[in-house]
C-alpha atoms as a PDB file:
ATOM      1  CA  UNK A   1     110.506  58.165 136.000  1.00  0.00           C
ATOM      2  CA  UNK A   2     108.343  59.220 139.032  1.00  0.00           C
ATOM      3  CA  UNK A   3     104.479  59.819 138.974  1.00  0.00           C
ATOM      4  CA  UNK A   4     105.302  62.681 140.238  1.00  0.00           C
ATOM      5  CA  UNK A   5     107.802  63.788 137.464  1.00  0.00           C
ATOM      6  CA  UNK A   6     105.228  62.481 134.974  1.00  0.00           C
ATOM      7  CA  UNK A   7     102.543  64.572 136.531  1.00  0.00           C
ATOM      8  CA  UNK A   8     104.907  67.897 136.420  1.00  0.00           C
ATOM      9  CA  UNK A   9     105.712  67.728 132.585  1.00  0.00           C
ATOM     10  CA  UNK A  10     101.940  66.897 131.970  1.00  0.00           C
ATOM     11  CA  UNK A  11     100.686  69.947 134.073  1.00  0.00           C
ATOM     12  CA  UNK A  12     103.412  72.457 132.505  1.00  0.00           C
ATOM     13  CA  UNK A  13     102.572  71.232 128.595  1.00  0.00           C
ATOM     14  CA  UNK A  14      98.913  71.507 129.443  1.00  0.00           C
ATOM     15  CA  UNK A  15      99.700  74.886 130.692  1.00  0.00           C
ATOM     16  CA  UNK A  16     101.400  75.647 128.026  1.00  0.00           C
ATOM     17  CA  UNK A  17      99.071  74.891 125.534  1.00  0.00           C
ATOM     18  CA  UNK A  18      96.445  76.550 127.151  1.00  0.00           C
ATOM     19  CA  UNK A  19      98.535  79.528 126.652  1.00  0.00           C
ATOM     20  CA  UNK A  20      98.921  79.340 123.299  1.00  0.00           C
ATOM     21  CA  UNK A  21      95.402  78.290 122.545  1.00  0.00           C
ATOM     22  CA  UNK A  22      94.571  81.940 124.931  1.00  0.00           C
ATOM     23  CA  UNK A  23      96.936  83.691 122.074  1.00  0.00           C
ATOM     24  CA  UNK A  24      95.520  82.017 119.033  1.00  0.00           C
ATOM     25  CA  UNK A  25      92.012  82.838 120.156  1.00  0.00           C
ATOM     26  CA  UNK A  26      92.567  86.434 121.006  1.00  0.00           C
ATOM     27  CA  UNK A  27      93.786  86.908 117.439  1.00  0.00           C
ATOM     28  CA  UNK A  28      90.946  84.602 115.722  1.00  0.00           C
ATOM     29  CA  UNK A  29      88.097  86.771 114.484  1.00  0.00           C
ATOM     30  CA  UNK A  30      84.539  85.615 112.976  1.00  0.00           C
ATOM     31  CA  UNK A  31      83.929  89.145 111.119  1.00  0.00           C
ATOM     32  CA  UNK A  32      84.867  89.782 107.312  1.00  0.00           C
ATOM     33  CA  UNK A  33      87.960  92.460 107.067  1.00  0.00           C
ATOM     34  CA  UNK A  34      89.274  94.052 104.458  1.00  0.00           C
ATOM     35  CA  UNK A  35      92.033  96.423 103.851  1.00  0.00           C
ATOM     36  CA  UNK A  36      91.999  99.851 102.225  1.00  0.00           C
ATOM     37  CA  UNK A  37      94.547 101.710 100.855  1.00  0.00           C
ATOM     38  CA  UNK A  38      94.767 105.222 100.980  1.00  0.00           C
ATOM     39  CA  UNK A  39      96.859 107.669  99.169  1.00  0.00           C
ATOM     40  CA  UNK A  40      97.429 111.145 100.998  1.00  0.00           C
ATOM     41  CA  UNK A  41     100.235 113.861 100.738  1.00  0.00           C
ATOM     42  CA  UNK A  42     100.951 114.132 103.832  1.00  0.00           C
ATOM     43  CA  UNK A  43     100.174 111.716 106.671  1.00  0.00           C
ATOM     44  CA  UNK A  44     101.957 113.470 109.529  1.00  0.00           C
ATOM     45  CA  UNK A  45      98.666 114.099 112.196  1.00  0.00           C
ATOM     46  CA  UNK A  46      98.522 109.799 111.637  1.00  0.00           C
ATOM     47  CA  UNK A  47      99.161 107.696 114.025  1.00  0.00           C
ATOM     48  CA  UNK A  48      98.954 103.475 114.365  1.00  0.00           C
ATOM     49  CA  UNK A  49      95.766 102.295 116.013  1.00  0.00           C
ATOM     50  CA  UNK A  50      93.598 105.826 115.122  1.00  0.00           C
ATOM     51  CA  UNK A  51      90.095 105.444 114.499  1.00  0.00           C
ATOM     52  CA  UNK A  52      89.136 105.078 110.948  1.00  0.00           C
ATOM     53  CA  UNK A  53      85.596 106.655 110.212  1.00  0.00           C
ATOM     54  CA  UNK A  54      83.291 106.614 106.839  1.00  0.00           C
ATOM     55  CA  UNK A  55      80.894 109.457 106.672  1.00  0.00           C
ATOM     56  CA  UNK A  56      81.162 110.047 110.551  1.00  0.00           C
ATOM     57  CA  UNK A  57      80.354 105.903 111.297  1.00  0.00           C
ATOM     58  CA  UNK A  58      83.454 103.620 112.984  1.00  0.00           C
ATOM     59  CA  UNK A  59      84.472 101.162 110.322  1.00  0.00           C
ATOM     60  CA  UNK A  60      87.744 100.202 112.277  1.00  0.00           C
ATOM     61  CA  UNK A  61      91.093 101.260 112.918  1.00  0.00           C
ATOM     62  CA  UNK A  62      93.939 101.920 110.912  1.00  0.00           C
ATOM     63  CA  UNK A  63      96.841  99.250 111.412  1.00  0.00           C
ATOM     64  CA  UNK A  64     100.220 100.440 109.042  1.00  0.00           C
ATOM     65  CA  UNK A  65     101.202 103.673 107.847  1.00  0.00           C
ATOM     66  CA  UNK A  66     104.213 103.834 105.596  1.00  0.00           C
ATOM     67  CA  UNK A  67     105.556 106.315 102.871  1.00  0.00           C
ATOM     68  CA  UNK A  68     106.119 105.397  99.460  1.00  0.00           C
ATOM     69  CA  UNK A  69     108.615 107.465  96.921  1.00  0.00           C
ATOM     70  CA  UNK A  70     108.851 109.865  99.635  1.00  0.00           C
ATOM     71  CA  UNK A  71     109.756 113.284  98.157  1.00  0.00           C
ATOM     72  CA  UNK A  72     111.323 116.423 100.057  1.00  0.00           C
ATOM     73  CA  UNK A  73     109.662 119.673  98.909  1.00  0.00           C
END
């Protein structure tokens, strides 16, 4: 095998892995979360990635809504 082969494979793992590492890092958070759950009747006006507020203040946003024994009236 060529230096040059050698030095190919090396640079595209260590690319790679950078990319991943990029990826893991974006995801990787130092603050404590929590999740809520929430009960409403209807949840129509909702939508993924809305602003979830506590007495007017940020607290996050709101990552999964889903209906549960869904009844038609």
């Amino acid at each position: 095998m060529s230096n040059q082969l050698k030095l190919g494979i090396f640079t595209v793992t260590g690319l790679f892995a950078l990319v991943i590492l990029i990826i893991a890092i974006e995801t990787f958070s130092l603050e404590k979360t929590y999740s809520i759950y929430v009960k409403f009747d209807n949840i129509s006006d909702i939508t993924r990635k809305a602003k979830v507020e506590i007495a007017g203040i940020d607290i996050g946003v709101l990552k999964r809504a889903s209906l549960k024994d869904s009844k038609q009236k």
